[in-house]
Protein backbone atom coordinates (compact mmCIF):
# COMPACT_ATOMS: atom_id res chain seq x y z
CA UNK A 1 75.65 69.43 170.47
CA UNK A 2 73.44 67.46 168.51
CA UNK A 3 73.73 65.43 165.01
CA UNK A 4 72.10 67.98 162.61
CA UNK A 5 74.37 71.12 165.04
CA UNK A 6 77.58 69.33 164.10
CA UNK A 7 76.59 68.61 160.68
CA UNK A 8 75.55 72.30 159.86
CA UNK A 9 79.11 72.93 161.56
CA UNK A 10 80.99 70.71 159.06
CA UNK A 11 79.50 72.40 156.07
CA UNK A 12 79.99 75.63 157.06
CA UNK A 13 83.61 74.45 157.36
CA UNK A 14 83.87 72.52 154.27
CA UNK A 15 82.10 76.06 152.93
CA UNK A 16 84.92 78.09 154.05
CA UNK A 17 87.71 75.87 153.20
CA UNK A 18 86.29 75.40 149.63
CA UNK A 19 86.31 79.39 149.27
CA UNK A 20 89.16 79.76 150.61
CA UNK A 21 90.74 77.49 148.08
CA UNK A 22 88.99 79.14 145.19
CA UNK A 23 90.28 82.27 146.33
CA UNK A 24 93.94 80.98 145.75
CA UNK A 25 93.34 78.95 142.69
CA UNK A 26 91.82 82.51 141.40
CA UNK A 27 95.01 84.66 142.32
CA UNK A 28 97.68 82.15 141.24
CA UNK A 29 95.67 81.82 137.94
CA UNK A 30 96.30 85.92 138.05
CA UNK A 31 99.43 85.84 138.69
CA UNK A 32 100.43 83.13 136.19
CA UNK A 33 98.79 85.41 133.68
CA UNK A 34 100.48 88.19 134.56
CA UNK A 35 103.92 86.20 134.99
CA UNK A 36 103.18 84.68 130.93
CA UNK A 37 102.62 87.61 129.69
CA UNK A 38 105.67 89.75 130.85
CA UNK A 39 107.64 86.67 129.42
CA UNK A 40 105.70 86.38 126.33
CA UNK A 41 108.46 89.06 124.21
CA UNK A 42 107.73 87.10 121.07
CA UNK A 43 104.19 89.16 120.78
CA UNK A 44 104.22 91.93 119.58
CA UNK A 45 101.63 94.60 119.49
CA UNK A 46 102.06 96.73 116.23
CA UNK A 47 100.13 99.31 115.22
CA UNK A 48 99.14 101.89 111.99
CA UNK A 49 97.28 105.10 111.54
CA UNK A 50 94.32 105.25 109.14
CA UNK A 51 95.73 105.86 105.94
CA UNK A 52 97.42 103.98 103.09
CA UNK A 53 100.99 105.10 103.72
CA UNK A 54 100.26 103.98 107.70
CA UNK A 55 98.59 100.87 105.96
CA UNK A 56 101.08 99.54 104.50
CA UNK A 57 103.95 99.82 106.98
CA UNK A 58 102.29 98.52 109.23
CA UNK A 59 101.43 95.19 107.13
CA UNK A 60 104.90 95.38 106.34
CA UNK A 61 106.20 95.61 109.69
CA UNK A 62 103.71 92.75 110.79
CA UNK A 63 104.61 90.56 108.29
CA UNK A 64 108.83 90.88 108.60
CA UNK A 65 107.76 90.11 112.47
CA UNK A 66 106.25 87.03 111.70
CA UNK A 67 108.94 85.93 109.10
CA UNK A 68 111.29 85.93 112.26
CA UNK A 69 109.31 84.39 114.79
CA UNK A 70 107.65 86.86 115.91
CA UNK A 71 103.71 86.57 117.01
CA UNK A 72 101.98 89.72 115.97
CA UNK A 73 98.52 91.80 116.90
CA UNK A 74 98.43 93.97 114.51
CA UNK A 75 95.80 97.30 115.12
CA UNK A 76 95.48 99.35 112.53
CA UNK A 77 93.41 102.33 111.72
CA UNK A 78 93.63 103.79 114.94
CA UNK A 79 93.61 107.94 115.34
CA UNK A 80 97.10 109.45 115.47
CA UNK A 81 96.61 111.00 119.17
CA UNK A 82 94.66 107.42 120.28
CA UNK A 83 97.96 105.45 118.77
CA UNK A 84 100.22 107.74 120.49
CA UNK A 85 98.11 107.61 123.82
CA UNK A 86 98.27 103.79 123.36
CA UNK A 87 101.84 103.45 123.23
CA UNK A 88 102.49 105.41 125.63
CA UNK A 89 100.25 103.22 127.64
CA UNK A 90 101.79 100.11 126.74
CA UNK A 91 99.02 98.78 124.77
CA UNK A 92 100.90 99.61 121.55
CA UNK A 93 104.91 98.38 121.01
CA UNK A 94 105.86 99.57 117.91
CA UNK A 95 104.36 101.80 115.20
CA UNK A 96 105.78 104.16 112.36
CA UNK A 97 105.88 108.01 113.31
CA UNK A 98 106.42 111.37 111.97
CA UNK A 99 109.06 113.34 113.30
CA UNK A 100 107.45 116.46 112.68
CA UNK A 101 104.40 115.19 114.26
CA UNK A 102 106.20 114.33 117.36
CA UNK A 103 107.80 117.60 117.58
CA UNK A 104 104.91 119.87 117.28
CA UNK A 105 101.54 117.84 118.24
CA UNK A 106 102.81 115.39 121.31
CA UNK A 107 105.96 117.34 121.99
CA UNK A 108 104.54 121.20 121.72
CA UNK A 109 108.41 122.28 120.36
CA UNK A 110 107.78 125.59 118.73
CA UNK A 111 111.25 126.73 117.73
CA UNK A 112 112.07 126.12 113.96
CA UNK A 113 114.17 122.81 113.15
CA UNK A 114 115.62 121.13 110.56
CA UNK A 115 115.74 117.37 109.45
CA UNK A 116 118.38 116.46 111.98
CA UNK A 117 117.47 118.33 115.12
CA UNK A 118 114.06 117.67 114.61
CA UNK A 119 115.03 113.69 114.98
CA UNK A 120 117.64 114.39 117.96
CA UNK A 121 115.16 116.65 119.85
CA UNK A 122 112.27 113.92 119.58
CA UNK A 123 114.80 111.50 120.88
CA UNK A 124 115.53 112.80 123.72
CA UNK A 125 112.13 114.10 124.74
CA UNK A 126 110.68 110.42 124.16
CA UNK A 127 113.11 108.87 125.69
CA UNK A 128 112.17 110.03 128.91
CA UNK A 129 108.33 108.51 128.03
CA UNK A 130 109.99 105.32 127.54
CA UNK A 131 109.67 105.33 123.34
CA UNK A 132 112.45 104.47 121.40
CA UNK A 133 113.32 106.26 117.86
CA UNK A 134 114.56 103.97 115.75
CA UNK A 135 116.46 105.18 112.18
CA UNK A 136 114.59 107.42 110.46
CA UNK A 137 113.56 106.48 106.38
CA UNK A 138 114.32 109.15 103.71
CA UNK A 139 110.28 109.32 103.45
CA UNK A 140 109.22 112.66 104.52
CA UNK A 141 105.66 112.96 105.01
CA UNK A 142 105.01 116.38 104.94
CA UNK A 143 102.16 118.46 104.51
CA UNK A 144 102.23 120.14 100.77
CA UNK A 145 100.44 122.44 98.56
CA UNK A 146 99.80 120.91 94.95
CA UNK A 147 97.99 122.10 91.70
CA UNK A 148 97.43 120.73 88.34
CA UNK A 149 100.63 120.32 86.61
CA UNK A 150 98.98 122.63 83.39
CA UNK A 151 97.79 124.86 85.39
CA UNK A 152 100.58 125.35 87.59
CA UNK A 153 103.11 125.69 84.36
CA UNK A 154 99.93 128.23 82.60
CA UNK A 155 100.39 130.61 85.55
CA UNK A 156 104.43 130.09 86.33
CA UNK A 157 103.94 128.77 89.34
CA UNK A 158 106.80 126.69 91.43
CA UNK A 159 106.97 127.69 94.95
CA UNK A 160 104.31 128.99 97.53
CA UNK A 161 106.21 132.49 97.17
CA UNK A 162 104.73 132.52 93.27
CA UNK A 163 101.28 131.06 94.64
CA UNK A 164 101.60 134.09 97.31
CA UNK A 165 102.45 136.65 93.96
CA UNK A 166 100.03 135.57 92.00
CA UNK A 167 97.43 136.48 94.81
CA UNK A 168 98.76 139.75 95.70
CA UNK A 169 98.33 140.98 92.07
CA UNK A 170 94.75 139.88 92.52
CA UNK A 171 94.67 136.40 91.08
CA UNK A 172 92.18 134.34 92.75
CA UNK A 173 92.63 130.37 93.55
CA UNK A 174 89.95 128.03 95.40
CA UNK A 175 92.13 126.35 98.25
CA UNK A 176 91.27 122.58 99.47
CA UNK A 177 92.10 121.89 102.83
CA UNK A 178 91.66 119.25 105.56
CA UNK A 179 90.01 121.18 108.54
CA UNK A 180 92.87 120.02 110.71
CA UNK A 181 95.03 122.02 108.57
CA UNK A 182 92.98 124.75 108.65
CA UNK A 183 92.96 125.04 112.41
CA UNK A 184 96.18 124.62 113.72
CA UNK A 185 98.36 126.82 115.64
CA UNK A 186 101.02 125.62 112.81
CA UNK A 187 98.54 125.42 109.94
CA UNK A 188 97.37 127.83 107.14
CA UNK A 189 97.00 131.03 109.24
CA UNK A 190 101.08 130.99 110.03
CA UNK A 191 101.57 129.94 106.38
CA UNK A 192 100.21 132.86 104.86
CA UNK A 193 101.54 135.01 107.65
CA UNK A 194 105.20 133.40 106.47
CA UNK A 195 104.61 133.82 103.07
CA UNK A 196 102.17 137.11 103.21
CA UNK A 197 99.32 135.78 101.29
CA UNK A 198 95.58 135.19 102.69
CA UNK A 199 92.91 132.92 100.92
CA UNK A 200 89.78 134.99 100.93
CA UNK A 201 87.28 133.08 103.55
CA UNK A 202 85.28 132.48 100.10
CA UNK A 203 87.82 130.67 98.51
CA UNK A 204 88.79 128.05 101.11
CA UNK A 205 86.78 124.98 100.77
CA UNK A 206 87.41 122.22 103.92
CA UNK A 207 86.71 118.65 103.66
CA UNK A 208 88.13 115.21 104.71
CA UNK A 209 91.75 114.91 103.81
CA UNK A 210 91.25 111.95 101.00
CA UNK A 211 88.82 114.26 99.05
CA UNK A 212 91.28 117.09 98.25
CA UNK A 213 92.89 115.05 96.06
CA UNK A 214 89.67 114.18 94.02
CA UNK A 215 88.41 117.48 93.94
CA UNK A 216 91.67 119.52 92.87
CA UNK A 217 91.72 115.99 89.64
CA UNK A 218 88.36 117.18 89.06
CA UNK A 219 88.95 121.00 88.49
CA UNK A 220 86.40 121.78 91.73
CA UNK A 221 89.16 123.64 93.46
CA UNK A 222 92.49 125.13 91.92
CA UNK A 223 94.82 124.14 94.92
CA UNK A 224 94.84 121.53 97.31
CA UNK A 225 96.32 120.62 100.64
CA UNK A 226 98.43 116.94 100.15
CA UNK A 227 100.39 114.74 101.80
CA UNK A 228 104.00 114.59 99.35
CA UNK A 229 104.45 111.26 99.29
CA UNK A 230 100.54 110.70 98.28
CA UNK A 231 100.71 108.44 94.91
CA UNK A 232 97.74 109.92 93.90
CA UNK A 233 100.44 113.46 93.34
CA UNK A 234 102.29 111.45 90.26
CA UNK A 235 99.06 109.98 89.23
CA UNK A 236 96.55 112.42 88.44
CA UNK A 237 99.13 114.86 87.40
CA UNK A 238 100.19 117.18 89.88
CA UNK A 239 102.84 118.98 90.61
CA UNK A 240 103.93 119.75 94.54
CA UNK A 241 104.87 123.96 95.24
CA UNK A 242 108.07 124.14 96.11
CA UNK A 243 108.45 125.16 100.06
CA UNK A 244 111.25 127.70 99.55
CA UNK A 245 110.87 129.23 102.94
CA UNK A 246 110.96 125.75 104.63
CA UNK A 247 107.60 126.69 106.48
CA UNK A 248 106.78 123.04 106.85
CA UNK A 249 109.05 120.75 109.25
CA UNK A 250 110.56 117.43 108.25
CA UNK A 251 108.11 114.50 108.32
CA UNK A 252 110.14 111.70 108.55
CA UNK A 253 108.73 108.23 108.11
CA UNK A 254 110.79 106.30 111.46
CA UNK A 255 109.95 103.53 113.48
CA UNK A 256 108.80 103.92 117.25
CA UNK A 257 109.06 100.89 119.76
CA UNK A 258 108.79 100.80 123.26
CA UNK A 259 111.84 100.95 124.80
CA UNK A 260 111.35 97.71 127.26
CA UNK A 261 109.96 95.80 124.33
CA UNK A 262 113.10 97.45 122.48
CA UNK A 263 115.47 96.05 125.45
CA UNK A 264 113.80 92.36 125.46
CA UNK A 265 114.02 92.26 121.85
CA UNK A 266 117.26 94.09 120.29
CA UNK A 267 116.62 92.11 116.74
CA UNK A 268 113.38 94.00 116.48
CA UNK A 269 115.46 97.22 116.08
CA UNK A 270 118.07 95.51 113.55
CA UNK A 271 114.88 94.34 111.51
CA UNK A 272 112.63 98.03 111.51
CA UNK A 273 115.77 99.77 110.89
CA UNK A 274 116.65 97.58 107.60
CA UNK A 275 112.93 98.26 106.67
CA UNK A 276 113.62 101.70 107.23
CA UNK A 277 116.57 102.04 105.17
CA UNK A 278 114.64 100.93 101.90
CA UNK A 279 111.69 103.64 101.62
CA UNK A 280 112.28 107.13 100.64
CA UNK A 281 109.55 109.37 98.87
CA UNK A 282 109.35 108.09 95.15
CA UNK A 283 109.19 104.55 96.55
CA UNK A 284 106.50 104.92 99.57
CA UNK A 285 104.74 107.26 96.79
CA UNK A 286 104.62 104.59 93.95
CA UNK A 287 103.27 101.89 96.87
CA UNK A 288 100.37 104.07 98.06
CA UNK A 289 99.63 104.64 94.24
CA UNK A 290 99.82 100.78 93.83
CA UNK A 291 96.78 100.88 96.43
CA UNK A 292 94.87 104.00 95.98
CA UNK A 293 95.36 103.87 92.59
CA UNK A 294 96.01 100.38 91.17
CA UNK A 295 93.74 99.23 93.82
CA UNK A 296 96.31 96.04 94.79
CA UNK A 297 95.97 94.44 98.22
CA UNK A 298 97.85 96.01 101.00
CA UNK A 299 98.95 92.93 102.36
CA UNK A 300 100.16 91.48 98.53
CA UNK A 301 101.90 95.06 97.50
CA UNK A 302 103.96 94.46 100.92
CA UNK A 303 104.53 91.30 100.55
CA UNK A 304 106.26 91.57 96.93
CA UNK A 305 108.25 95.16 98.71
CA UNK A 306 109.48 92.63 100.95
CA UNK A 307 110.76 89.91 98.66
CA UNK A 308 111.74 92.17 96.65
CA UNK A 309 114.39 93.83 98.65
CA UNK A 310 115.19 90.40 100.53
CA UNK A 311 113.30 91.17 103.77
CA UNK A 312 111.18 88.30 103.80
């Protein structure tokens, strides 16, 4: 073997070694990463739908993390079904859900429930997909029909059963609705069946949820589709139909963590449910009127909820 045989030999050698190496400098690296962050509990992924309400618990919840130590990546504005889908996942730890939501949309329960057995039936059924239900708040979410407060009192109009009356003697109201609402299996077709009303096709105008507020205010439409604890109800006047034949489930407001993120970090739970206990619907309604209204900050109006009921 000559010079330049055993040289091209050495390289190729030194070549292999050196790639070899690299090869387990690469999977350690890996596997530290992996290793840090299964340890890493102090970071936690929080997350928010794409409304006010969803807004400003979720600041909330990101900044009482923080006060205690907690790192946070917060992700907002995220898609109900996407946020769901994410936490499921993993990619999401904790978030605020509706129990009514859970029930009917990722659950698929269709038997009636109320307030109580909605919250134990989602329990159990998350469980087993490894979410955690924490206490629910006294804010209940829930879908509502509203009209102007004049109007409403003009007409002697309380509850959906007067609304449904009113119609059947031949009175004639232009309807707002989000097309979500308008679609679903337990949307406006089951309502009317329940109360034995129908909108005529004519008179039911759909449009992004935000906008039915707006254009019931501004006397384009007589009756609108709402969220109840919307501060924009209180603030431009309205009054909410009274759901006497409990068509619509219970919404709860409630925390959601994962249940290993749950398990690594027990405080979490003591700190949501302490949050929890301090909302109900006149207070979650005057801080989404504080925003959509007043136009404050979310992250100043949940700052001053916090200090103000000795959270932060």
């Amino acid at each position: 073997m000559n010079l330049k045989s055993i040289d091209k030999t050495n390289n190729m050698r030194c070549t292999m070694i050196y790639r070899i190496l690299a090869s387990l400098i690469f999977s350690l690296s890996l596997l530290s990463g992996v290793v840090g962050s299964a340890s890493a509990n102090s970071t936690i992924v929080v997350g928010g739908k794409k409304f006010t309400e969803q807004q400003l618990v979720a600041e909330m919840t990101a900044q009482l993390l923080r006060a205690n130590g907690y790192s946070v990546d917060k992700r907002p504005d995220l898609g109900s079904s996407v946020l769901r889908a994410a936490q499921e996942n993993g990619q999401v730890d904790v978030y605020w859900e509706y129990t009514g939501t859970s029930l009917i949309t990722y659950n698929k329960v269709t038997e009636k429930l109320d307030a109580d057995e909605t919250y134990k039936k989602i329990s159990e059924l998350d469980a087993q997909k490894g979410i955690t239900w924490l206490n629910p708040s006294k804010a209940n979410n829930t879908y509502a029909f509203a009209m102007r407060k004049e109007e409403a009192e003009k007409d002697g109009i309380v509850s959906i059963s007067d609304l449904a009356k009113k119609i059947e003697t031949g009175k004639s109201y232009k309807f707002a609705s989000n097309a979500e609402f308008f679609s679903r299996p337990d949307g406006l077709r089951p309502l009317q069946e329940t109360y034995k009303f129908e909108f005529e096709r004519k008179n039911i105008v759909r449009m992004d949820g935000g906008l039915t507020y707006q254009a019931l205010r501004d006397s384009q439409v007589d009756l609108a589709l709402v969220l109840s604890t919307d501060g924009r109800i209180p603030a431009f006047g309205f009054v909410v139909l009274k759901d006497d034949k409990g068509f619509f489930p219970s919404y709860a407001l409630t925390p959601v963590i994962r249940t290993d993120v749950y398990k690594e970090n027990p405080k979490i739970g003591e700190l949501l449910n302490a949050l929890s206990s301090t909302l109900d619907d006149d207070t979650i309604a005057a801080l989404n009127s504080r925003v959509d209204v007043g136009r404050e900050s979310i992250e100043s109006v949940s700052k001053e909820f916090l200090q103000k009921n000795k959270l932060l």
